[in-house]
PDB file of N, CA and C in Angstrom:
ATOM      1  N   UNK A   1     -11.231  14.765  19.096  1.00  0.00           N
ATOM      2  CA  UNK A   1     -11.707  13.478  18.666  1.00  0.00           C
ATOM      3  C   UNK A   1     -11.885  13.487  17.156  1.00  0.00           C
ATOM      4  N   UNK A   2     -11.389  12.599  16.686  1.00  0.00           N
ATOM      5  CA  UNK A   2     -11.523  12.590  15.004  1.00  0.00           C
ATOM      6  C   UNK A   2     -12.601  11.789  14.559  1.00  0.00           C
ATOM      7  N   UNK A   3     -13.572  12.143  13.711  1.00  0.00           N
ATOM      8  CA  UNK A   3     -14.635  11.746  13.562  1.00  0.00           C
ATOM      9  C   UNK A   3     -14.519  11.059  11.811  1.00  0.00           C
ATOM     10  N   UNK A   4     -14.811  10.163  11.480  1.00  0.00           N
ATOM     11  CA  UNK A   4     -14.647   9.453  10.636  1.00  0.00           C
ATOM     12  C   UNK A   4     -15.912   8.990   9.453  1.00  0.00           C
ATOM     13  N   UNK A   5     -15.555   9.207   8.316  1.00  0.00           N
ATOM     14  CA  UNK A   5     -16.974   9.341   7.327  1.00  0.00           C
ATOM     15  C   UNK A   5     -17.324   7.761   7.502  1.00  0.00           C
ATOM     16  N   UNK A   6     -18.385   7.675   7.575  1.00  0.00           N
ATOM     17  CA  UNK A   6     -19.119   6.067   7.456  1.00  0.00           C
ATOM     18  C   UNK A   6     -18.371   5.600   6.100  1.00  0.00           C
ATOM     19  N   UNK A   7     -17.952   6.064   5.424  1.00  0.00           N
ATOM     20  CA  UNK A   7     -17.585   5.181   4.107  1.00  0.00           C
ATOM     21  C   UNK A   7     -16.270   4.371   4.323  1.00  0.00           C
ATOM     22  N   UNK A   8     -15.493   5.493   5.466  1.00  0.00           N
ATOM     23  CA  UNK A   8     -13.856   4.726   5.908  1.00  0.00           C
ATOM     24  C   UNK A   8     -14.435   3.848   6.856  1.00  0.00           C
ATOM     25  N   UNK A   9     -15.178   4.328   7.862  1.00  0.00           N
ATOM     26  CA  UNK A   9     -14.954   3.071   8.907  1.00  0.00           C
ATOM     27  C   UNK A   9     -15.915   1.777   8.118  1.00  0.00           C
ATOM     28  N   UNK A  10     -16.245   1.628   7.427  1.00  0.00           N
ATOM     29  CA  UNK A  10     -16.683   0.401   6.663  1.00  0.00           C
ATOM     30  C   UNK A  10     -15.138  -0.429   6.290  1.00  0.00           C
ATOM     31  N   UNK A  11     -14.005   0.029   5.886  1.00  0.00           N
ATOM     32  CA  UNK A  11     -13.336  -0.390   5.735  1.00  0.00           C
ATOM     33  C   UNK A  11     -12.627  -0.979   6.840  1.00  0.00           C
ATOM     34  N   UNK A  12     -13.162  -1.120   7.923  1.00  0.00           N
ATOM     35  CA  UNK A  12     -12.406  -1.417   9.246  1.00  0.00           C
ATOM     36  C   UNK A  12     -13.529  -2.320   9.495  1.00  0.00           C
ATOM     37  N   UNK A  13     -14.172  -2.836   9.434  1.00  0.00           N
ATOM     38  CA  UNK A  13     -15.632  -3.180  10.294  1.00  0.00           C
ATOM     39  C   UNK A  13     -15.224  -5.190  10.478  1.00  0.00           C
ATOM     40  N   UNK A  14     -15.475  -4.765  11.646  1.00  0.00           N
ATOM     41  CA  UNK A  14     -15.071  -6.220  12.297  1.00  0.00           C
ATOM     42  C   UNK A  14     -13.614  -6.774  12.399  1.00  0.00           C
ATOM     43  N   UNK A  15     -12.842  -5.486  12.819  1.00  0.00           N
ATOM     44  CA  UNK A  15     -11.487  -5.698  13.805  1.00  0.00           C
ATOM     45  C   UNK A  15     -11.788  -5.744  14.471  1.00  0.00           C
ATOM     46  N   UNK A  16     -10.602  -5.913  15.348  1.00  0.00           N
ATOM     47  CA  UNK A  16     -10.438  -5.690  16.661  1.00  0.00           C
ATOM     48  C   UNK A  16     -10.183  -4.100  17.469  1.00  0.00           C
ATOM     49  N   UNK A  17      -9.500  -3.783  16.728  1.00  0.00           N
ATOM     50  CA  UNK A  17      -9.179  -2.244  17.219  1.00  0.00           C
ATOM     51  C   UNK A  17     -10.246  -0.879  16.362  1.00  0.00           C
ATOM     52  N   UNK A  18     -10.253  -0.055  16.614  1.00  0.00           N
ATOM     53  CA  UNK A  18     -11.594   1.062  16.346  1.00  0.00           C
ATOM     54  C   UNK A  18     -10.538   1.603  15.254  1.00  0.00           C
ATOM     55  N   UNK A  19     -11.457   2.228  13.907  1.00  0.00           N
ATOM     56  CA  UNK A  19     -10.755   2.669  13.320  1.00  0.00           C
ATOM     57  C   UNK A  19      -9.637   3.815  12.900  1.00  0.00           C
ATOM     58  N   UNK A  20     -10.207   4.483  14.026  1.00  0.00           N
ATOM     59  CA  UNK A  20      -9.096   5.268  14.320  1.00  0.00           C
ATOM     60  C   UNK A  20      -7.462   5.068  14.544  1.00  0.00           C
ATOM     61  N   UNK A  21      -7.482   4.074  15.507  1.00  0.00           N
ATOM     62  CA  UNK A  21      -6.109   3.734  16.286  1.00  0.00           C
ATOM     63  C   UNK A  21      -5.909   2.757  15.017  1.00  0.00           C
ATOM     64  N   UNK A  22      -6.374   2.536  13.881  1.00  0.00           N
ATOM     65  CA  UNK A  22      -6.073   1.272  12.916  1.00  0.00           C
ATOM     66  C   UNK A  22      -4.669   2.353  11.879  1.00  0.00           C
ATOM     67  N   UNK A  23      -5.851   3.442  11.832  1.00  0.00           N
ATOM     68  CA  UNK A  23      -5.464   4.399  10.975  1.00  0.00           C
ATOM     69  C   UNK A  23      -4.114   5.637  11.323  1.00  0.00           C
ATOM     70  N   UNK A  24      -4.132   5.617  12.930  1.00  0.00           N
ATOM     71  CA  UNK A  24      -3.009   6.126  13.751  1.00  0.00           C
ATOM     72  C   UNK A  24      -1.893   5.056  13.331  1.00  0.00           C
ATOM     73  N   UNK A  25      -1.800   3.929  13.662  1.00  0.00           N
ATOM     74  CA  UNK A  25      -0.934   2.761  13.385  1.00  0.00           C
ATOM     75  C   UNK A  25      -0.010   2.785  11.868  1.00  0.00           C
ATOM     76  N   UNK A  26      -1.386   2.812  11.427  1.00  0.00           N
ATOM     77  CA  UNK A  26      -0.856   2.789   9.737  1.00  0.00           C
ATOM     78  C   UNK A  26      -0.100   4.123   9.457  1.00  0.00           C
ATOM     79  N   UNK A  27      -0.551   5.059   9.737  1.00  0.00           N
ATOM     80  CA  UNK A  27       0.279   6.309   9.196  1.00  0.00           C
ATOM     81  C   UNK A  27       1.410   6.470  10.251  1.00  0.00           C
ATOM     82  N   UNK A  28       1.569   6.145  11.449  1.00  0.00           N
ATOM     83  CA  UNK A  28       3.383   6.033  11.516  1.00  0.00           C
ATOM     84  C   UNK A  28       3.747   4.834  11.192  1.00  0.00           C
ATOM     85  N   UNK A  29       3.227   4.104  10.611  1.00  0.00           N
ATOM     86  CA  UNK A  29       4.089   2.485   9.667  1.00  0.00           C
ATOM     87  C   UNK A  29       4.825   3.371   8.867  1.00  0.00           C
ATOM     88  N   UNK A  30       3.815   4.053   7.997  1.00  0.00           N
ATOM     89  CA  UNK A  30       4.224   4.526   6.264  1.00  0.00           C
ATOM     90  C   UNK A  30       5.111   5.415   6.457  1.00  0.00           C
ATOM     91  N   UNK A  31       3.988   6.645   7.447  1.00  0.00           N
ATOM     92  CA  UNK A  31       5.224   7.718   7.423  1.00  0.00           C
ATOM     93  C   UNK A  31       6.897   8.032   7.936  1.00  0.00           C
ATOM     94  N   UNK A  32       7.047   7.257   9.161  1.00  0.00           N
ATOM     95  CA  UNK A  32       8.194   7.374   9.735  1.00  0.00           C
ATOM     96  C   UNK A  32       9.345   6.084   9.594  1.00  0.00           C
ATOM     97  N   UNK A  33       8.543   5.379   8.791  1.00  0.00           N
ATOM     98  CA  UNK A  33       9.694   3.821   8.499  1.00  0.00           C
ATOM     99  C   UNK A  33       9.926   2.923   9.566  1.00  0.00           C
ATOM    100  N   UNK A  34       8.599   2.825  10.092  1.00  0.00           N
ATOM    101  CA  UNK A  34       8.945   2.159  11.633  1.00  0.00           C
ATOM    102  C   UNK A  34       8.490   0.950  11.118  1.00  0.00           C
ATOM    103  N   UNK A  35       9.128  -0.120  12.858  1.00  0.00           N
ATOM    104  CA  UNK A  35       9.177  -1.314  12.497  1.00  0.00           C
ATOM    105  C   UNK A  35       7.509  -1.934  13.409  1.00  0.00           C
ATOM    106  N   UNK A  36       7.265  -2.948  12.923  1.00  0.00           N
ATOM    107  CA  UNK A  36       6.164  -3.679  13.556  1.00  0.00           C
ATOM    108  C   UNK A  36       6.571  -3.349  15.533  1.00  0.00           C
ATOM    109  N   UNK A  37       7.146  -3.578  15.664  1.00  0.00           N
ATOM    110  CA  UNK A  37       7.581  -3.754  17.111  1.00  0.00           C
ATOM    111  C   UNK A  37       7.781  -1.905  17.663  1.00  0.00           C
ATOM    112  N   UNK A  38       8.309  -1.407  16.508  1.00  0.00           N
ATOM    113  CA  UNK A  38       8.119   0.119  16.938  1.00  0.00           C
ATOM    114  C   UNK A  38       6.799   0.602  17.247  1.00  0.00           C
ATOM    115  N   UNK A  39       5.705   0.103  16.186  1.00  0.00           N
ATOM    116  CA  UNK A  39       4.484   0.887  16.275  1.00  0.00           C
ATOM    117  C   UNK A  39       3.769  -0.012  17.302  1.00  0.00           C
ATOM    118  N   UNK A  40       4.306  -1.236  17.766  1.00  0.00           N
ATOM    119  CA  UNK A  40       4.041  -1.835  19.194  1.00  0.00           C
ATOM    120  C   UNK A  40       4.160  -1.018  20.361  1.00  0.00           C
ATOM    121  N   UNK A  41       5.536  -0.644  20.478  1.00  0.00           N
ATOM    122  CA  UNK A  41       5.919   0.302  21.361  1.00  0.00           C
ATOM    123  C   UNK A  41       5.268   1.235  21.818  1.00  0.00           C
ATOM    124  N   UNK A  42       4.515   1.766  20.746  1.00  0.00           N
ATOM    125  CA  UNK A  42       4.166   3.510  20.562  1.00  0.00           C
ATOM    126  C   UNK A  42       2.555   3.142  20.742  1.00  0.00           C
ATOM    127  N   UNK A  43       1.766   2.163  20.691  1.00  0.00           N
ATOM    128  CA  UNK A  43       0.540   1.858  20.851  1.00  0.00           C
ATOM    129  C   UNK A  43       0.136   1.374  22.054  1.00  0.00           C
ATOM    130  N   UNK A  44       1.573   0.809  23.067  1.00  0.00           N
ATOM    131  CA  UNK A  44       1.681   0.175  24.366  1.00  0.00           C
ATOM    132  C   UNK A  44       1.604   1.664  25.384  1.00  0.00           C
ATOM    133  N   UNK A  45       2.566   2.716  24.733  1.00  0.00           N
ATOM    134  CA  UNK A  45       2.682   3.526  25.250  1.00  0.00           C
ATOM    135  C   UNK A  45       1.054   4.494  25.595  1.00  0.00           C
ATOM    136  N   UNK A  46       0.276   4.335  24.914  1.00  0.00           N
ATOM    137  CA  UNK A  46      -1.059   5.194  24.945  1.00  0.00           C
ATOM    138  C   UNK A  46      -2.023   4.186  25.199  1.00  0.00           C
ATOM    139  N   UNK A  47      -1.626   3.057  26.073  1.00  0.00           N
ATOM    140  CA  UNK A  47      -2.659   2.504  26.448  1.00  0.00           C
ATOM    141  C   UNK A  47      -3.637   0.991  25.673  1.00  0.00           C
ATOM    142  N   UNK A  48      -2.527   0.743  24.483  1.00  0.00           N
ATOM    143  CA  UNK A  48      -2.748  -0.232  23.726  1.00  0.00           C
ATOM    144  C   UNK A  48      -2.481  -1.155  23.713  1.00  0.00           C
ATOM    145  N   UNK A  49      -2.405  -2.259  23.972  1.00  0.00           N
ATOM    146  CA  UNK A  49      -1.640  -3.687  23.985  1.00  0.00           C
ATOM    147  C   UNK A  49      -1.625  -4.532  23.039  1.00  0.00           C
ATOM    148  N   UNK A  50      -0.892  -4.653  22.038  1.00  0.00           N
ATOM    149  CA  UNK A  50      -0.937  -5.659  21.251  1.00  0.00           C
ATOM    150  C   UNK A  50       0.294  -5.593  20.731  1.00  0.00           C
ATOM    151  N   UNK A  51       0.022  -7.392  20.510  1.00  0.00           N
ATOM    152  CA  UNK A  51       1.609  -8.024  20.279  1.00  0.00           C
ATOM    153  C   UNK A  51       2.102  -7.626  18.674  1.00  0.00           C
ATOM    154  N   UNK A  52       3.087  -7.665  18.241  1.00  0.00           N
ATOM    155  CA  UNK A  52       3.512  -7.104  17.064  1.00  0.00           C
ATOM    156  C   UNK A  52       2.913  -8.040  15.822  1.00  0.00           C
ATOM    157  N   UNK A  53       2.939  -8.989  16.285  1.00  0.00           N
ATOM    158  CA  UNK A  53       2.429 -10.389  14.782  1.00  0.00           C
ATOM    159  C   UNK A  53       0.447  -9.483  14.609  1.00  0.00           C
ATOM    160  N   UNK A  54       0.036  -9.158  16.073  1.00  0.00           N
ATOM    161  CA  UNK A  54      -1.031  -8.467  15.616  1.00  0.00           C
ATOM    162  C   UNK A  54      -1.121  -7.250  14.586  1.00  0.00           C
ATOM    163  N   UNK A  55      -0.158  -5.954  15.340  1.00  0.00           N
ATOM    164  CA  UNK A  55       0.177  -4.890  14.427  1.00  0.00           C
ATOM    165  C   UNK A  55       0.424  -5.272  13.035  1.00  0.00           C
ATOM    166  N   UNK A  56       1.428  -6.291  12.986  1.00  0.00           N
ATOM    167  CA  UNK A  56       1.593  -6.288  11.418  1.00  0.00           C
ATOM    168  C   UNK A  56       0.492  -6.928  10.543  1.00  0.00           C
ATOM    169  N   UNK A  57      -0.249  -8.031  10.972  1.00  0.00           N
ATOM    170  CA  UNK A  57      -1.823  -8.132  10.343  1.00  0.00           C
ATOM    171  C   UNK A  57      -2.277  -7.025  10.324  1.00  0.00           C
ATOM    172  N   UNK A  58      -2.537  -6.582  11.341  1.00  0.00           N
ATOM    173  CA  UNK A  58      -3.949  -4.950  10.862  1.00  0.00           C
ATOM    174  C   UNK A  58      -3.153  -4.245   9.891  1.00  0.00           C
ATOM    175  N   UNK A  59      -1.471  -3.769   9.530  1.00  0.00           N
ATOM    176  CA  UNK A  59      -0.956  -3.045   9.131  1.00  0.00           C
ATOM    177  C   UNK A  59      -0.652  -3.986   7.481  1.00  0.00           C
ATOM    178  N   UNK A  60      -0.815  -5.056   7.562  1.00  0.00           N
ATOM    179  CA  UNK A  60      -0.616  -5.538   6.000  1.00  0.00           C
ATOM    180  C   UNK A  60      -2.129  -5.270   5.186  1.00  0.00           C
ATOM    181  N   UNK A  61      -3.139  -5.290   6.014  1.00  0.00           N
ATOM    182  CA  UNK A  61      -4.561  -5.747   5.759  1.00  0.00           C
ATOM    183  C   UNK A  61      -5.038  -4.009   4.957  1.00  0.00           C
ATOM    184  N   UNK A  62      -4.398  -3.320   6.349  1.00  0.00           N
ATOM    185  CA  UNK A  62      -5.348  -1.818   6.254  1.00  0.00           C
ATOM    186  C   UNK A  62      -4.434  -1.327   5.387  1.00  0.00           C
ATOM    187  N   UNK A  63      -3.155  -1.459   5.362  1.00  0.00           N
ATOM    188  CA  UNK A  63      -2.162  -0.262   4.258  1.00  0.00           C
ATOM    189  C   UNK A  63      -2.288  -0.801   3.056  1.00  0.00           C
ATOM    190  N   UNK A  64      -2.999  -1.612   2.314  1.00  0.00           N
ATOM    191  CA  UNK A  64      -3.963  -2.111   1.410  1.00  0.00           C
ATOM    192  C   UNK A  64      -4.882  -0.559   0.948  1.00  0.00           C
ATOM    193  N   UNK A  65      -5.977  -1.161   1.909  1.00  0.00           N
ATOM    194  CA  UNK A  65      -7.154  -0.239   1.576  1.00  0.00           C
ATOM    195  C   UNK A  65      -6.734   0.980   2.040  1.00  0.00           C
ATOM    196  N   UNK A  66      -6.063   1.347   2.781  1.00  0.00           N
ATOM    197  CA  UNK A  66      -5.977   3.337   2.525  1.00  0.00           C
ATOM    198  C   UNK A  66      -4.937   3.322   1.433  1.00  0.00           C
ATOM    199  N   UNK A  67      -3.875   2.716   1.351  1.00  0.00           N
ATOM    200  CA  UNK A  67      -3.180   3.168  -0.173  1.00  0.00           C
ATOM    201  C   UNK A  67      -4.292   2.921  -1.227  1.00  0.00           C
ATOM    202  N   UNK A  68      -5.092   2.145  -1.351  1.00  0.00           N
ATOM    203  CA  UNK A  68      -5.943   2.118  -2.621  1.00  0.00           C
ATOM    204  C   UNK A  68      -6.935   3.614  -2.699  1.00  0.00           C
ATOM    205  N   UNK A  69      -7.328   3.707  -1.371  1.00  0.00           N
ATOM    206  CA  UNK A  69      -8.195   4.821  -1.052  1.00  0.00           C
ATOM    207  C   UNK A  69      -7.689   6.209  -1.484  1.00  0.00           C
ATOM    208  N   UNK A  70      -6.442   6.308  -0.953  1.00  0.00           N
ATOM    209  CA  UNK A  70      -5.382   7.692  -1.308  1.00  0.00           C
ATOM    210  C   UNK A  70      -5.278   7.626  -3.055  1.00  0.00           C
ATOM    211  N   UNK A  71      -5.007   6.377  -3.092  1.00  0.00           N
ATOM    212  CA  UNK A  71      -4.450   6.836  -5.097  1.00  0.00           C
ATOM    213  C   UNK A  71      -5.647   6.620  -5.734  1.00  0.00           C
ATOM    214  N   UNK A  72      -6.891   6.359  -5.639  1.00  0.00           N
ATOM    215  CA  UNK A  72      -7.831   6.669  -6.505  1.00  0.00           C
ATOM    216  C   UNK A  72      -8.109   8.185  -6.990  1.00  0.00           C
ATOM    217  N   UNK A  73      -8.472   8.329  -7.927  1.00  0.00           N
ATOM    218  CA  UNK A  73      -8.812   9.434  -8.602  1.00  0.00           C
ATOM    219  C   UNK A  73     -10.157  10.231  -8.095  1.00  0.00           C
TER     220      UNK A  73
END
């Protein structure tokens, strides 16, 4: 279980999905070049349901704030 500093999950607070699976989502967006409907696939597959117009909101919103988070100094 991955346990998450109160300072990240502030950055999630009042989705829909827990920040974890926000943050699973986002890093195979970035890392593997997948498509909205791919990381649909792969979130359906473990028990997740959501439609792709959803994925790509959480994934425009959150790959925001963790790229800002990652390139700060």
């Amino acid at each position: 279980m991955l346990i998450l500093a109160p300072s990240v999950c502030g950055l999630f607070k009042w989705r829909q999905f827990e920040p974890e699976v926000i943050l699973l989502a986002v890093g195979w967006y970035l890392r593997f070049s997948l498509s909205y409907r791919d990381v649909e696939e792969l979130l359906a597959e473990r028990g997740l349901h959501a439609d792709h117009v959803t994925v790509w909101r959480v994934l425009v919103q959150s790959s925001k704030k963790v790229g800002a988070r990652t390139q700060a100094p």
